[in-house]
C-alpha atoms as a PDB file:
ATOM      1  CA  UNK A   1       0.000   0.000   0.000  1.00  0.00           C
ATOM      2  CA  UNK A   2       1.594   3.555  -0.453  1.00  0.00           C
ATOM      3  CA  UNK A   3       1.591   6.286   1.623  1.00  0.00           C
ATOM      4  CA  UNK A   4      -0.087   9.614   0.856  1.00  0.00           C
ATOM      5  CA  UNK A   5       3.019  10.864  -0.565  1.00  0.00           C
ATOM      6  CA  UNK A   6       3.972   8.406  -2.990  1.00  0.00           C
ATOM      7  CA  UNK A   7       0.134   8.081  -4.012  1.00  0.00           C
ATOM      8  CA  UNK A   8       0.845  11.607  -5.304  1.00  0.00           C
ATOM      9  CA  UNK A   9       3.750  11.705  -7.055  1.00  0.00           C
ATOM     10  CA  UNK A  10       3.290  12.020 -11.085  1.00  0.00           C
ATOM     11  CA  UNK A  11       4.721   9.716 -12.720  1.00  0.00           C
ATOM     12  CA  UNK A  12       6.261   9.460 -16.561  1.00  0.00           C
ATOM     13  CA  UNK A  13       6.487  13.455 -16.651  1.00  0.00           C
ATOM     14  CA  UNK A  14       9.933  15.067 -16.499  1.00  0.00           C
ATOM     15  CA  UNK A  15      10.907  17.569 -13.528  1.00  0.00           C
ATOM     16  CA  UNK A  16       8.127  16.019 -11.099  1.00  0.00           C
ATOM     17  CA  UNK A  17       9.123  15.865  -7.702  1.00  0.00           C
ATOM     18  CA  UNK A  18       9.339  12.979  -5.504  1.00  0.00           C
ATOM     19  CA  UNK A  19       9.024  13.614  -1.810  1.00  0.00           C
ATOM     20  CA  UNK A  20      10.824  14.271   0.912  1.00  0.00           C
ATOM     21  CA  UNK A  21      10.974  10.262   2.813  1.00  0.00           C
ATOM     22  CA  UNK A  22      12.391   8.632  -0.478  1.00  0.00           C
ATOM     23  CA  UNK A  23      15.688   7.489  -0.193  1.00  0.00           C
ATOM     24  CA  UNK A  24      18.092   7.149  -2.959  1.00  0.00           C
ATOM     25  CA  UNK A  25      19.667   3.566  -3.550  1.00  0.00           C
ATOM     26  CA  UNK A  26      22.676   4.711  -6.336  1.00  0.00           C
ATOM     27  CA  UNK A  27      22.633   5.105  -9.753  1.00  0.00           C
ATOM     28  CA  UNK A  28      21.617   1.949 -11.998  1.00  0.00           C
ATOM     29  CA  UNK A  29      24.209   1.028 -14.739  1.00  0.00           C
ATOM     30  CA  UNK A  30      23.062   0.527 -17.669  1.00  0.00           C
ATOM     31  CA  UNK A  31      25.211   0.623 -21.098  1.00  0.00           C
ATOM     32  CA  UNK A  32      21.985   1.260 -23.581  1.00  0.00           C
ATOM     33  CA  UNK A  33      20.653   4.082 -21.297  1.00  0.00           C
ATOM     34  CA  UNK A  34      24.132   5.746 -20.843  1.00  0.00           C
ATOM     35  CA  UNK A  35      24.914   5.763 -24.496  1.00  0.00           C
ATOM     36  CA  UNK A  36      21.643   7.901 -25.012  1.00  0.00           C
ATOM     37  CA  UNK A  37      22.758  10.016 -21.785  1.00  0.00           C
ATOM     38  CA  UNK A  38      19.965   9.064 -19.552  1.00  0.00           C
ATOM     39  CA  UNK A  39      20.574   8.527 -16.312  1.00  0.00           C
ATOM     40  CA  UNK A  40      18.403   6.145 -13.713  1.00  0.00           C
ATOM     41  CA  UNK A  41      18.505   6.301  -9.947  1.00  0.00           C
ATOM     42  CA  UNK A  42      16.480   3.524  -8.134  1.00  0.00           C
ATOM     43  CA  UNK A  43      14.887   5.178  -4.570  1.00  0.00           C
ATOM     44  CA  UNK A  44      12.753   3.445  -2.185  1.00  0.00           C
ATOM     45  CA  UNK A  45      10.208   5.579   0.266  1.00  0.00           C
ATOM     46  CA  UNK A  46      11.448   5.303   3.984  1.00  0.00           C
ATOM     47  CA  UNK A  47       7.754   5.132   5.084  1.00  0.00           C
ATOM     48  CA  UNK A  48       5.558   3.087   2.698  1.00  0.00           C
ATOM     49  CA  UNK A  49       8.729   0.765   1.197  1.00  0.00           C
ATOM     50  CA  UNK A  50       7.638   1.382  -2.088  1.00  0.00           C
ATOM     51  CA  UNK A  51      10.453   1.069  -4.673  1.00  0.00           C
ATOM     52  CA  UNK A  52      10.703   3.548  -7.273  1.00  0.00           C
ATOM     53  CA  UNK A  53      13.020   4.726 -10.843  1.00  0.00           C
ATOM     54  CA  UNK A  54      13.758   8.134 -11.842  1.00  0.00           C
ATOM     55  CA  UNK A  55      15.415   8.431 -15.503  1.00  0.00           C
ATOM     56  CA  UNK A  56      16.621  11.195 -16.784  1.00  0.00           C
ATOM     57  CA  UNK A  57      16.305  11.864 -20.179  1.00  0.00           C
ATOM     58  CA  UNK A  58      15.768  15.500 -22.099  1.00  0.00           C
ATOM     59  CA  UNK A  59      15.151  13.639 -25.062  1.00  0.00           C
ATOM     60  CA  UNK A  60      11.893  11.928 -23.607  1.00  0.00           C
ATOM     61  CA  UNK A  61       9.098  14.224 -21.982  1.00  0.00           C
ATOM     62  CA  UNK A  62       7.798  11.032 -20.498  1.00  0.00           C
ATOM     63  CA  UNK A  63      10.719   9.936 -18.770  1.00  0.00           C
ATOM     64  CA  UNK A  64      11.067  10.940 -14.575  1.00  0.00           C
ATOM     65  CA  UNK A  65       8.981   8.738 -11.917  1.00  0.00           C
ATOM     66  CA  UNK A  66       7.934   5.229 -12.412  1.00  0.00           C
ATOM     67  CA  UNK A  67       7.382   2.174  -9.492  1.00  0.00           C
ATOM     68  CA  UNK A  68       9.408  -0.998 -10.491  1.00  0.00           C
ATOM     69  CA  UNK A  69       8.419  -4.281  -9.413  1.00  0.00           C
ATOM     70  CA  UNK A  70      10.931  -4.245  -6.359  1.00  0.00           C
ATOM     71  CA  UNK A  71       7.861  -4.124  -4.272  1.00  0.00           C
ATOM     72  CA  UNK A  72       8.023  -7.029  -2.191  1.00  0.00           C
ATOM     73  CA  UNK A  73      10.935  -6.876   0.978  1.00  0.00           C
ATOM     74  CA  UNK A  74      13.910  -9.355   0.280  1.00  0.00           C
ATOM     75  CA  UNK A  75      13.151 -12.164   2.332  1.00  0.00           C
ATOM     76  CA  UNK A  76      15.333 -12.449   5.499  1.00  0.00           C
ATOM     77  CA  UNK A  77      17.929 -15.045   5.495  1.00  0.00           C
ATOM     78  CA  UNK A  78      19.088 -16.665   8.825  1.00  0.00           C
ATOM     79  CA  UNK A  79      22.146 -19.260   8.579  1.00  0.00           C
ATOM     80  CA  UNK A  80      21.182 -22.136  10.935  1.00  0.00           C
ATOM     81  CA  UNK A  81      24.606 -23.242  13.362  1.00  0.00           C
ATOM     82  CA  UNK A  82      25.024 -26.762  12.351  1.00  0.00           C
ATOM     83  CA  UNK A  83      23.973 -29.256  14.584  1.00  0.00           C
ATOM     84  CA  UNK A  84      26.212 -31.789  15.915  1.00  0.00           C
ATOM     85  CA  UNK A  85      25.508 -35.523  17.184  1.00  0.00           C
ATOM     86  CA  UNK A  86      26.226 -37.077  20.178  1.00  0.00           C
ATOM     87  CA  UNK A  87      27.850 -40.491  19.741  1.00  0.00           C
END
């Protein structure tokens, strides 16, 4: 579910803003994308953990704000201490 804020951010129109609780997870490499001189940045809201992409491309009005299907929280991982047999 997301919060109010992501519910109102606009998404494929260049310039919109995000909001203030999303939190930038780095730059995404990608060689088609950089060869055109767009640039993506994958963020993630600190309140709703909805995952989001921001591309940056003058060439493409429609580029800025889109959710990406990181939705769903990694699962956690615990490592089990081995057991050991009496004998």
């Amino acid at each position: 579910m997301l919060c109010g804020q992501c519910a109102a951010i606009t998404v494929d129109q260049a310039g919109a803003p995000g909001h203030e609780n999303l939190v930038s997870l780095g730059y995404v490499r990608s060689l088609p994308l950089a060869q055109r001189g767009v640039t993506h940045e994958a963020f993630t809201c600190g309140e709703c953990g909805a995952n989001w992409d921001y591309l940056r491309d003058r060439r493409n009005p429609a580029s800025g704000w889109a959710r990406c299907d990181r939705t769903m929280p990694a699962p956690k991982r615990s490592i089990d201490p081995p057991t050991v047999e009496a004998g």
